[in-house]
PDB file of N, CA and C in Angstrom:
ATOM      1  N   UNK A   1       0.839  -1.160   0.000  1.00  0.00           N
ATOM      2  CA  UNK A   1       0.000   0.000   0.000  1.00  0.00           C
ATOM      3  C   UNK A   1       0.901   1.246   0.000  1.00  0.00           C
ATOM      4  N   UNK A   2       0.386   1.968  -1.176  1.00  0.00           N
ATOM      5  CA  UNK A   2       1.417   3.551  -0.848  1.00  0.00           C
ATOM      6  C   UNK A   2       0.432   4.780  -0.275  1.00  0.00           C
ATOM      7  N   UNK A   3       0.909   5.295   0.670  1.00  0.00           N
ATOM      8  CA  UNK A   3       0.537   6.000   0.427  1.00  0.00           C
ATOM      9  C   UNK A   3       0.742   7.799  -0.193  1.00  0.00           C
ATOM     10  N   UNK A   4      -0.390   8.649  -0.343  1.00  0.00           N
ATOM     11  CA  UNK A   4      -0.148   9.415  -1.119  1.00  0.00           C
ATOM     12  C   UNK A   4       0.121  10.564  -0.941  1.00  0.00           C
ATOM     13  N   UNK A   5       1.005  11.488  -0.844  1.00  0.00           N
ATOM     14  CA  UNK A   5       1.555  12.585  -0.219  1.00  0.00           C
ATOM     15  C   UNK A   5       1.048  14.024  -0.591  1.00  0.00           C
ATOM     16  N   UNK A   6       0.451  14.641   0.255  1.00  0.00           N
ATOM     17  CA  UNK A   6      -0.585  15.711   0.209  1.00  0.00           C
ATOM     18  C   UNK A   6       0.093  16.719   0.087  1.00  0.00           C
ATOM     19  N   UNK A   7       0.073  17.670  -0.791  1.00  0.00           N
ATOM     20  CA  UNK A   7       1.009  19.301  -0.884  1.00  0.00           C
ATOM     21  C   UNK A   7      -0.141  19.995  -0.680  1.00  0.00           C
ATOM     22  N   UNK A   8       0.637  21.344  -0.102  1.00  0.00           N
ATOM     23  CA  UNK A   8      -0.177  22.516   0.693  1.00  0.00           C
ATOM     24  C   UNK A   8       0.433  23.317   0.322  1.00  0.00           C
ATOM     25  N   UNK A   9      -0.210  24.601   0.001  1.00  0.00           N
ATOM     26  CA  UNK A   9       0.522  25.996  -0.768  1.00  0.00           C
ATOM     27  C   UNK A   9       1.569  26.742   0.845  1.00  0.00           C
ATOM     28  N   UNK A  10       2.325  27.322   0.191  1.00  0.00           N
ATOM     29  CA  UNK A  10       2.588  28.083   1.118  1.00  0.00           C
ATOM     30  C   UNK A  10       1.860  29.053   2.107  1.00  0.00           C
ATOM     31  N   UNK A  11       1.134  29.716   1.227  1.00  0.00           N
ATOM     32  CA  UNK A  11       0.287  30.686   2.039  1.00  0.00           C
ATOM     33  C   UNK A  11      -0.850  29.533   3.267  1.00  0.00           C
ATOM     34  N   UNK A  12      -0.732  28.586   3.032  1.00  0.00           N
ATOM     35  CA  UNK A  12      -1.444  27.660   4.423  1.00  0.00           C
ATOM     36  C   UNK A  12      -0.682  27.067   5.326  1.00  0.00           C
ATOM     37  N   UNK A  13       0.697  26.857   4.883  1.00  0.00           N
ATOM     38  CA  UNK A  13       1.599  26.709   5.693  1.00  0.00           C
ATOM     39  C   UNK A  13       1.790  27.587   6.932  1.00  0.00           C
ATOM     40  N   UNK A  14       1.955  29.037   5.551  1.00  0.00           N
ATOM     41  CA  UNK A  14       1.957  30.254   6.740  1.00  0.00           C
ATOM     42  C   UNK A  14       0.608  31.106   7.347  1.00  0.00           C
ATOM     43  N   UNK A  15      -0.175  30.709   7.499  1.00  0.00           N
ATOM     44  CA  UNK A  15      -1.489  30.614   7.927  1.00  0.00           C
ATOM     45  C   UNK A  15      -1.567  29.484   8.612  1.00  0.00           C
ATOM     46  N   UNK A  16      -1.530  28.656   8.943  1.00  0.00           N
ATOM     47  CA  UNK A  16      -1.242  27.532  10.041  1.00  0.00           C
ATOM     48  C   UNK A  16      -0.228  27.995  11.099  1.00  0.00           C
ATOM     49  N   UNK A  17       1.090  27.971  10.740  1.00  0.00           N
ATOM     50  CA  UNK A  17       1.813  28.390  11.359  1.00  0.00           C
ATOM     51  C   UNK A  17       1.540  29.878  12.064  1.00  0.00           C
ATOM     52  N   UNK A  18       1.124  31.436  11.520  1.00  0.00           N
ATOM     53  CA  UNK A  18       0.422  32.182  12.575  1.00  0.00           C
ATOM     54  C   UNK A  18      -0.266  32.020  13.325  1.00  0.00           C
ATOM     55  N   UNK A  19      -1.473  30.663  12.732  1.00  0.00           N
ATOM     56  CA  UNK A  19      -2.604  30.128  13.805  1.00  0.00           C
ATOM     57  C   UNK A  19      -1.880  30.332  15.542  1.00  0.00           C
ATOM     58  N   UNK A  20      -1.008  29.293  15.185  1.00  0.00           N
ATOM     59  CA  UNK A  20      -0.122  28.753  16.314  1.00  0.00           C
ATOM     60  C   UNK A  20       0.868  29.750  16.860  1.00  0.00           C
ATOM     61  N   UNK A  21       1.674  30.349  16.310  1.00  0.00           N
ATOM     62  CA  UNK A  21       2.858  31.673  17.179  1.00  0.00           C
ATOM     63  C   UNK A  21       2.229  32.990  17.362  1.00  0.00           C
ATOM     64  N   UNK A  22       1.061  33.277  16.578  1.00  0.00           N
ATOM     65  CA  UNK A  22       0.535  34.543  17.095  1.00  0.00           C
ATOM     66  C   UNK A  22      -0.669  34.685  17.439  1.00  0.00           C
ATOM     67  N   UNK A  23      -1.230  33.624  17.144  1.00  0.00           N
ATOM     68  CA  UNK A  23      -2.947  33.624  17.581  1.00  0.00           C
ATOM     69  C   UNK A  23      -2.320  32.838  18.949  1.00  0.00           C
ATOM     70  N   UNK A  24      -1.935  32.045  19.457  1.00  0.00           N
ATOM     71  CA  UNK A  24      -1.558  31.414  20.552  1.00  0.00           C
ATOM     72  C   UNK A  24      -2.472  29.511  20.858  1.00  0.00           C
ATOM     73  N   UNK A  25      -3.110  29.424  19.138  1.00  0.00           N
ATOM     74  CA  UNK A  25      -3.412  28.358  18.924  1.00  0.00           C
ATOM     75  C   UNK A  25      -2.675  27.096  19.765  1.00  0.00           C
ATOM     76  N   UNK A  26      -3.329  26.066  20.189  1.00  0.00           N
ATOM     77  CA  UNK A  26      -2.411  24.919  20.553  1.00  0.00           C
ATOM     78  C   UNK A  26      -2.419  24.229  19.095  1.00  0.00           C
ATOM     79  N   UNK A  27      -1.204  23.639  19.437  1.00  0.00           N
ATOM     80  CA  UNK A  27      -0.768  22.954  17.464  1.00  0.00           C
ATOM     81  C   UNK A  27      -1.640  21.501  17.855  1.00  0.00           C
ATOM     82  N   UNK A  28      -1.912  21.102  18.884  1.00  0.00           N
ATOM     83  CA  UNK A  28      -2.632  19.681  18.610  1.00  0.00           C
ATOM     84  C   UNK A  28      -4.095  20.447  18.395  1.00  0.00           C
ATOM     85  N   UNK A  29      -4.262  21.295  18.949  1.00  0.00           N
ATOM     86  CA  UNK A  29      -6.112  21.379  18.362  1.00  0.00           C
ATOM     87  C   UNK A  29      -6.222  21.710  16.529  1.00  0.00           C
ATOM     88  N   UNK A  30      -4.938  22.600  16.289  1.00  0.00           N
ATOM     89  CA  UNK A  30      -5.151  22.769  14.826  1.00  0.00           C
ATOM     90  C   UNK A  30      -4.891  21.499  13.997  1.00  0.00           C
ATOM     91  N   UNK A  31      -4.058  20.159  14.374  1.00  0.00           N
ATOM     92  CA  UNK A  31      -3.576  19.249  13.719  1.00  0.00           C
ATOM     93  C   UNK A  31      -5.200  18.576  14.193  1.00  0.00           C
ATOM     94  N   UNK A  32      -5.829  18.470  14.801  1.00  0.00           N
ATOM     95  CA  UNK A  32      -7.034  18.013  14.795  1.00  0.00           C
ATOM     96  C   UNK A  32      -8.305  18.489  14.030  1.00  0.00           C
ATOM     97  N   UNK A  33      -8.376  19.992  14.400  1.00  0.00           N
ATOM     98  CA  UNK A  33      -9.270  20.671  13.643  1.00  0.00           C
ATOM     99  C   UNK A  33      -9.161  20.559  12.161  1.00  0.00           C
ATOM    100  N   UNK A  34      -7.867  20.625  11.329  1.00  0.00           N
ATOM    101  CA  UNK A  34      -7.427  20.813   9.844  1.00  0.00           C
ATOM    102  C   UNK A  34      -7.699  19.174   9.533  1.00  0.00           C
ATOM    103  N   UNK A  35      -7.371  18.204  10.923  1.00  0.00           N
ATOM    104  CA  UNK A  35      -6.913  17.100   9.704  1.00  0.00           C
ATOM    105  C   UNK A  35      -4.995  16.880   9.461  1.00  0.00           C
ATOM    106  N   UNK A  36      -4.296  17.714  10.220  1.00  0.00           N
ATOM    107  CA  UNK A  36      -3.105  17.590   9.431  1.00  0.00           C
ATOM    108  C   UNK A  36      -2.141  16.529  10.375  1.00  0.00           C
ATOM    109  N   UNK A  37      -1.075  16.234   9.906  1.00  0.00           N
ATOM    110  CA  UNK A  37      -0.252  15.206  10.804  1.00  0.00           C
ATOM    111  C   UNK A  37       0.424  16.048  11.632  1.00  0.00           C
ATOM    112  N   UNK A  38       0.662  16.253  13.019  1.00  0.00           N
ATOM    113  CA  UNK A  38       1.472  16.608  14.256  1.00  0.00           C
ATOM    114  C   UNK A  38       2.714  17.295  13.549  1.00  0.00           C
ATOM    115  N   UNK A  39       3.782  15.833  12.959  1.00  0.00           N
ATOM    116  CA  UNK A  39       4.974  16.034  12.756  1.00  0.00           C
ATOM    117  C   UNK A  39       5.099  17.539  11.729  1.00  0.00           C
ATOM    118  N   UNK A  40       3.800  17.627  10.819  1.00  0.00           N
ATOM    119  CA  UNK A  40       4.554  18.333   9.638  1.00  0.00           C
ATOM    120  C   UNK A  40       4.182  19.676  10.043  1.00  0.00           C
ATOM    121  N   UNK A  41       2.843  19.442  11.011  1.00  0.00           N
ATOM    122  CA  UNK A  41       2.706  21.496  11.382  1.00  0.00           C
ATOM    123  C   UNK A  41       3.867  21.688  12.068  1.00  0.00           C
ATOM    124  N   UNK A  42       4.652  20.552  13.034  1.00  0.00           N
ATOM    125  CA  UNK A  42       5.377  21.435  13.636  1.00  0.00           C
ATOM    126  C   UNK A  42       6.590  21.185  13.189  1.00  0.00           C
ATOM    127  N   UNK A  43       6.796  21.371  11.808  1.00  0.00           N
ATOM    128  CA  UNK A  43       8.211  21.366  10.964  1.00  0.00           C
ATOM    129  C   UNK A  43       7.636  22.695  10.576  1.00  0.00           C
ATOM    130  N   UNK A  44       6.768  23.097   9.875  1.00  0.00           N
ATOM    131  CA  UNK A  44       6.013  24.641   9.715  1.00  0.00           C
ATOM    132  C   UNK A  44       5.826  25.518  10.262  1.00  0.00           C
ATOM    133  N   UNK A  45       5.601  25.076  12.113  1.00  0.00           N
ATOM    134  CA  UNK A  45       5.470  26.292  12.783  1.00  0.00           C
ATOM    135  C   UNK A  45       6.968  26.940  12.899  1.00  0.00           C
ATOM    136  N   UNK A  46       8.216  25.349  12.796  1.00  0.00           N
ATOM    137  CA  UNK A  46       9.226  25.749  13.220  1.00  0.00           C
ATOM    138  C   UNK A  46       9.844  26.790  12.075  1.00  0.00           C
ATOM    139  N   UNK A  47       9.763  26.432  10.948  1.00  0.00           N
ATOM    140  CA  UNK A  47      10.554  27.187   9.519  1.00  0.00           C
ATOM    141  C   UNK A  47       9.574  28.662   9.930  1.00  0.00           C
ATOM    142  N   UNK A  48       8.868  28.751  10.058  1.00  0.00           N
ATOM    143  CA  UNK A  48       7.966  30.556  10.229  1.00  0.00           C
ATOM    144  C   UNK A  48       8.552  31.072  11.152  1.00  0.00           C
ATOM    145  N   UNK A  49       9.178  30.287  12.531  1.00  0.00           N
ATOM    146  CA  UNK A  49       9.628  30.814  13.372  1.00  0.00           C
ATOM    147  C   UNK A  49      11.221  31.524  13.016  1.00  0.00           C
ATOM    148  N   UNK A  50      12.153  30.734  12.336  1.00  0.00           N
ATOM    149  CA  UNK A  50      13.228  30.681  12.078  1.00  0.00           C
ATOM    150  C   UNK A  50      13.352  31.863  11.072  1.00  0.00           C
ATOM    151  N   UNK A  51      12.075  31.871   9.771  1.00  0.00           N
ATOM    152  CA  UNK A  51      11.913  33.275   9.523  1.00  0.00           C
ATOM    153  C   UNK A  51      11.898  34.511   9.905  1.00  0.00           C
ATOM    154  N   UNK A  52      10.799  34.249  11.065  1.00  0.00           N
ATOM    155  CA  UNK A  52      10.576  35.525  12.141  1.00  0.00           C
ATOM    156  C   UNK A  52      12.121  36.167  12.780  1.00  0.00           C
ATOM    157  N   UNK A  53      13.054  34.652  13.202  1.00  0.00           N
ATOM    158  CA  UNK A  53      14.447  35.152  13.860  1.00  0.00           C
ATOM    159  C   UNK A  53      15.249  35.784  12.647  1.00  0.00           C
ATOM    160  N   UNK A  54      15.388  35.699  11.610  1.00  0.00           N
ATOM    161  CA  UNK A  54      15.838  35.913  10.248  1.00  0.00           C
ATOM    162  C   UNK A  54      15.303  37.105   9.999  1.00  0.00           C
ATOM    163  N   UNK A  55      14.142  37.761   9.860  1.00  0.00           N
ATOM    164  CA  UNK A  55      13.767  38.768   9.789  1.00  0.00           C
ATOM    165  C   UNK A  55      14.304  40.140  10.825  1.00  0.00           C
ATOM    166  N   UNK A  56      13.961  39.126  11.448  1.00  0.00           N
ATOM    167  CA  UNK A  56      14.593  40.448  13.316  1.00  0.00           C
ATOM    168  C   UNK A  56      16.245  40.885  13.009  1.00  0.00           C
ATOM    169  N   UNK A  57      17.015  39.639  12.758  1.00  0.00           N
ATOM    170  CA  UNK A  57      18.348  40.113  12.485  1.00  0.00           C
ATOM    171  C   UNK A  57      18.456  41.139  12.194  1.00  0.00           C
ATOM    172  N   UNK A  58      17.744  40.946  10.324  1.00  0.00           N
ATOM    173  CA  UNK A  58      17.871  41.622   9.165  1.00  0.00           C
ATOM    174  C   UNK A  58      17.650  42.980   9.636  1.00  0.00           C
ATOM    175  N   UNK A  59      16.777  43.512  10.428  1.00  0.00           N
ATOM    176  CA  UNK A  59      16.208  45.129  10.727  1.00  0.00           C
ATOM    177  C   UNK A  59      17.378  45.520  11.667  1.00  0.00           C
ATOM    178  N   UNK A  60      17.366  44.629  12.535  1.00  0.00           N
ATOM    179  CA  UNK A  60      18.862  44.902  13.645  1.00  0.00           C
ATOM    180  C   UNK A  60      20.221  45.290  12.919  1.00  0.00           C
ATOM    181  N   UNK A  61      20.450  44.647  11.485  1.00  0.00           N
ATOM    182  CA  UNK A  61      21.795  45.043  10.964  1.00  0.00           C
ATOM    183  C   UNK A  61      21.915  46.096  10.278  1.00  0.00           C
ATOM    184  N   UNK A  62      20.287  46.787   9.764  1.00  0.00           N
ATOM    185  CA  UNK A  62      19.955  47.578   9.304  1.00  0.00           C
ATOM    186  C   UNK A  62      20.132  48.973  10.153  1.00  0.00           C
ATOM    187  N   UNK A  63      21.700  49.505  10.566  1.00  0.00           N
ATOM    188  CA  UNK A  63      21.482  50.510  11.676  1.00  0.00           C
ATOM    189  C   UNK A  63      21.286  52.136  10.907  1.00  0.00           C
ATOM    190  N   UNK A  64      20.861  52.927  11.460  1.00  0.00           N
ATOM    191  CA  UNK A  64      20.517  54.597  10.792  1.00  0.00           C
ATOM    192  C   UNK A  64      21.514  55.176  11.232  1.00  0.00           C
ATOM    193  N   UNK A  65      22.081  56.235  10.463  1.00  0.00           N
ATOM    194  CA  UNK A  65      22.935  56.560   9.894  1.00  0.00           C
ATOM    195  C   UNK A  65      22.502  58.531  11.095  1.00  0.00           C
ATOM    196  N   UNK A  66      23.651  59.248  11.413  1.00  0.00           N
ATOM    197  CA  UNK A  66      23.048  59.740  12.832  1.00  0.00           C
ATOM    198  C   UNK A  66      21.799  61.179  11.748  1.00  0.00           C
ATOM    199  N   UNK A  67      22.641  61.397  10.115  1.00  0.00           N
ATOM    200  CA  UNK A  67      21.317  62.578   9.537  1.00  0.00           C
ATOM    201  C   UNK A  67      19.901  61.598   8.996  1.00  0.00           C
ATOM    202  N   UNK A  68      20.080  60.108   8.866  1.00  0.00           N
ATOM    203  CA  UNK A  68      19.007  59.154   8.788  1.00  0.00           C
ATOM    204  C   UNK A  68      17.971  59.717  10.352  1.00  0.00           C
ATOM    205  N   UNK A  69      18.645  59.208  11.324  1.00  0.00           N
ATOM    206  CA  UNK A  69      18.027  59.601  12.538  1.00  0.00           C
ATOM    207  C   UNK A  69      17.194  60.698  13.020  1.00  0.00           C
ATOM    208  N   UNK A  70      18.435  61.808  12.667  1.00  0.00           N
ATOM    209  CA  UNK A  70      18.034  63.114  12.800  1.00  0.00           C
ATOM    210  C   UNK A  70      16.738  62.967  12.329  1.00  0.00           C
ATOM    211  N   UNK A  71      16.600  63.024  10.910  1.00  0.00           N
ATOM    212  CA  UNK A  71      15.627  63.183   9.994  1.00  0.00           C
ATOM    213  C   UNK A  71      14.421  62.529  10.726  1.00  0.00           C
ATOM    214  N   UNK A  72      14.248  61.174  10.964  1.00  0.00           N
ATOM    215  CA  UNK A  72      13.232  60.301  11.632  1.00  0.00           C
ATOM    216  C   UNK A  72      12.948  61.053  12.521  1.00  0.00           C
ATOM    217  N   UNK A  73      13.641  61.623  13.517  1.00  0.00           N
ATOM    218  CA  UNK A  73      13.362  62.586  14.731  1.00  0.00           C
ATOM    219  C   UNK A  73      12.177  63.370  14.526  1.00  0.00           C
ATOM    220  N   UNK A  74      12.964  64.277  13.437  1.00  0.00           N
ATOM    221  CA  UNK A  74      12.409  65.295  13.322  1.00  0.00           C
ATOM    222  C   UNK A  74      11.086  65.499  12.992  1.00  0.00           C
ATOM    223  N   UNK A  75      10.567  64.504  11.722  1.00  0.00           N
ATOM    224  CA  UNK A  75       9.414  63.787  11.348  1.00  0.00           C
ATOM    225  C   UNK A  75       8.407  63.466  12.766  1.00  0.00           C
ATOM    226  N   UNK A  76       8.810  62.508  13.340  1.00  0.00           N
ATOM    227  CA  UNK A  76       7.774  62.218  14.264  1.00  0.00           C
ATOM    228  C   UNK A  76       7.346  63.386  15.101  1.00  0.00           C
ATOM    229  N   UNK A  77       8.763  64.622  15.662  1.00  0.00           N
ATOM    230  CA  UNK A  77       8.634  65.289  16.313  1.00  0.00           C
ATOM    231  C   UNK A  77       7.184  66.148  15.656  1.00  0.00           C
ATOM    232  N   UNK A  78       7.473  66.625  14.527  1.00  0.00           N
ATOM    233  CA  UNK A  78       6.569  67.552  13.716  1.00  0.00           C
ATOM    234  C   UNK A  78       5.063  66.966  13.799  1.00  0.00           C
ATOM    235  N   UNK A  79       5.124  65.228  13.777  1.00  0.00           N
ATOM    236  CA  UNK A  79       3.781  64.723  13.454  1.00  0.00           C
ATOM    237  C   UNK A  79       3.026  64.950  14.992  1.00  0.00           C
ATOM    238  N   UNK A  80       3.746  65.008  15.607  1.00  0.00           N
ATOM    239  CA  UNK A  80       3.348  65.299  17.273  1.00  0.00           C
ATOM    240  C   UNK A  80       3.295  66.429  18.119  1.00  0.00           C
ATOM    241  N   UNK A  81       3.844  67.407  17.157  1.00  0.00           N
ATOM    242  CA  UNK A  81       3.121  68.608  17.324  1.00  0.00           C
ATOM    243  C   UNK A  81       1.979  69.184  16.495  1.00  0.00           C
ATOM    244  N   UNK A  82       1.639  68.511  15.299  1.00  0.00           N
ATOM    245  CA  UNK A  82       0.691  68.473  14.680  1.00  0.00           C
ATOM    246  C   UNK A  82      -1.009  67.968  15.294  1.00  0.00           C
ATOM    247  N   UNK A  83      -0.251  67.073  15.931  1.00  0.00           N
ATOM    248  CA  UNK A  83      -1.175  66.303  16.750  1.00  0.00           C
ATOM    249  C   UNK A  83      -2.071  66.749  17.596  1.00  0.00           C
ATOM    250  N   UNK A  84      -1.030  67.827  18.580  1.00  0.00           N
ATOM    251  CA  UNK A  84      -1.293  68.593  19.719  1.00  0.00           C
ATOM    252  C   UNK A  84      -1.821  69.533  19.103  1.00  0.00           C
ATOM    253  N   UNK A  85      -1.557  70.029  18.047  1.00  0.00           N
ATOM    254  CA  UNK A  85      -2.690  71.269  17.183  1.00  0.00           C
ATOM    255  C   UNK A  85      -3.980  70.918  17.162  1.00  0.00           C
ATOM    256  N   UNK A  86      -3.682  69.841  16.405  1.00  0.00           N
ATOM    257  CA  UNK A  86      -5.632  69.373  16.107  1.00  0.00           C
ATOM    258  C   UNK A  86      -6.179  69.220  17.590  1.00  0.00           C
ATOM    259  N   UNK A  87      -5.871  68.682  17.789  1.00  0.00           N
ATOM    260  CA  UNK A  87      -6.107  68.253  19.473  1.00  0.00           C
ATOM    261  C   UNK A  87      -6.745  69.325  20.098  1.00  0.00           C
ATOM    262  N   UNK A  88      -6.193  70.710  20.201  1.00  0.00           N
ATOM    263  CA  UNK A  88      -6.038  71.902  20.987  1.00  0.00           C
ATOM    264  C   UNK A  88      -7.382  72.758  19.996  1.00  0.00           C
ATOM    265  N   UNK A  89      -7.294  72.629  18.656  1.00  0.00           N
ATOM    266  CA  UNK A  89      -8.412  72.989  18.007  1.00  0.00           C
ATOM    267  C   UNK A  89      -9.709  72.506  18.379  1.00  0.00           C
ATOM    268  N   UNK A  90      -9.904  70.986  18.438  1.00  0.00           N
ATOM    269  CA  UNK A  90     -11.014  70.312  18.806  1.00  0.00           C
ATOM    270  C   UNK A  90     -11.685  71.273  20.200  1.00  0.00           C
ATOM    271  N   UNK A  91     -10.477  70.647  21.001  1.00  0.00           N
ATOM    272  CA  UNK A  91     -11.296  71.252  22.376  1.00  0.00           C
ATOM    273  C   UNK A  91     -12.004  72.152  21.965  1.00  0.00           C
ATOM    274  N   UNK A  92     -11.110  73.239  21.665  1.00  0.00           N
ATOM    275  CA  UNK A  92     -11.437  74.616  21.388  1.00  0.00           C
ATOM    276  C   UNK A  92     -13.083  74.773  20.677  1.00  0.00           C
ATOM    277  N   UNK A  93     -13.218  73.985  19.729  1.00  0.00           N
ATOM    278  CA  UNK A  93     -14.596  73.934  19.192  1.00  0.00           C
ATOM    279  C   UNK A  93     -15.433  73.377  19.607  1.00  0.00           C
ATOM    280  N   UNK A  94     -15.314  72.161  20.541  1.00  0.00           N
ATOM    281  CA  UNK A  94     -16.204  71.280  21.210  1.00  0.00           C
ATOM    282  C   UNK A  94     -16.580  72.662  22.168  1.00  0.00           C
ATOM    283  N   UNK A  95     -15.716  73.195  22.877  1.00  0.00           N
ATOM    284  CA  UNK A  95     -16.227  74.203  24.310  1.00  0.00           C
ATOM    285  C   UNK A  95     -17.064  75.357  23.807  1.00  0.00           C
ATOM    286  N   UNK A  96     -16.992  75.735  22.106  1.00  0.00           N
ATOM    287  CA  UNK A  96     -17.844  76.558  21.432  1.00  0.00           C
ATOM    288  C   UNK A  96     -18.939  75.842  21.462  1.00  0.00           C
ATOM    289  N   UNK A  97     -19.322  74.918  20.772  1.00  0.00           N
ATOM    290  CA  UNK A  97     -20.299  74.079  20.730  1.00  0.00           C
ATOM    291  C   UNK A  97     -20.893  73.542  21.602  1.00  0.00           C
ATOM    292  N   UNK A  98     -20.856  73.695  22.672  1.00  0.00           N
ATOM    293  CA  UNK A  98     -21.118  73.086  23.964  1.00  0.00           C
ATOM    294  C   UNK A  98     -22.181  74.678  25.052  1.00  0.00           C
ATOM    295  N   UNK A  99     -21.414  75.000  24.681  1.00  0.00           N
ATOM    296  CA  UNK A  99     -22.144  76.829  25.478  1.00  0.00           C
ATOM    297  C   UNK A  99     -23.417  77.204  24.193  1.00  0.00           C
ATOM    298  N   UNK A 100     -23.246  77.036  23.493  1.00  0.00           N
ATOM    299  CA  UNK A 100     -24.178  77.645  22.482  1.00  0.00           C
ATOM    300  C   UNK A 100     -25.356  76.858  22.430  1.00  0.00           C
ATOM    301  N   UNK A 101     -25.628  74.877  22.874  1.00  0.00           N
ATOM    302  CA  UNK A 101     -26.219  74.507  23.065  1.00  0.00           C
ATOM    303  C   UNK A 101     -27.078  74.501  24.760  1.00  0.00           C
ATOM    304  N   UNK A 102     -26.006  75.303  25.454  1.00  0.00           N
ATOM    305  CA  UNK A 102     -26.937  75.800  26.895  1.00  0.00           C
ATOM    306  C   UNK A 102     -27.602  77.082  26.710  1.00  0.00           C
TER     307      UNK A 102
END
């Protein structure tokens, strides 16, 4: 008797495998729920994981440069005083809007 060896796209691999590392799935309820064999989700959860460590490196070696930085700084700084504008406007119109309805 042979039996017959089932292929699965990637994108279910990696959709299985999130099930399990970021949904916080247990891998025996999904190897039950799907149908799939134990051994091979958790050859899948493991390769997504090994990605995930592979990925992290990659941003870590990726260091900014100190006018890269600057620049990022400066950006967020601006978006966060922008912030505090709108912010400071709202009130400002809510407390108009608020007296005019007493």
């Amino acid at each position: 008797m042979t039996k017959k060896m089932k292929s699965y796209s990637s994108e279910f691999k990696e959709y299985v495998a999130k099930m399990i590392v970021l949904d916080g799935h247990k891998m025996t309820d999904i190897c039950n729920k799907l149908n799939l064999p134990y051994g091979t989700v958790k050859r899948w959860v493991g390769s997504y994981r090994d990605k995930q460590k592979n990925a992290e490196k990659e941003e870590q070696n990726q260091l900014l440069t100190a006018s890269e930085y600057k620049e990022m700084y400066e950006k967020e700084r601006q978006e966060k005083l922008e912030a505090q504008e709108e912010a400071e406007i709202l009130k400002k119109a809510m407390h108009i809007f608020t007296q005019e309805i007493e």
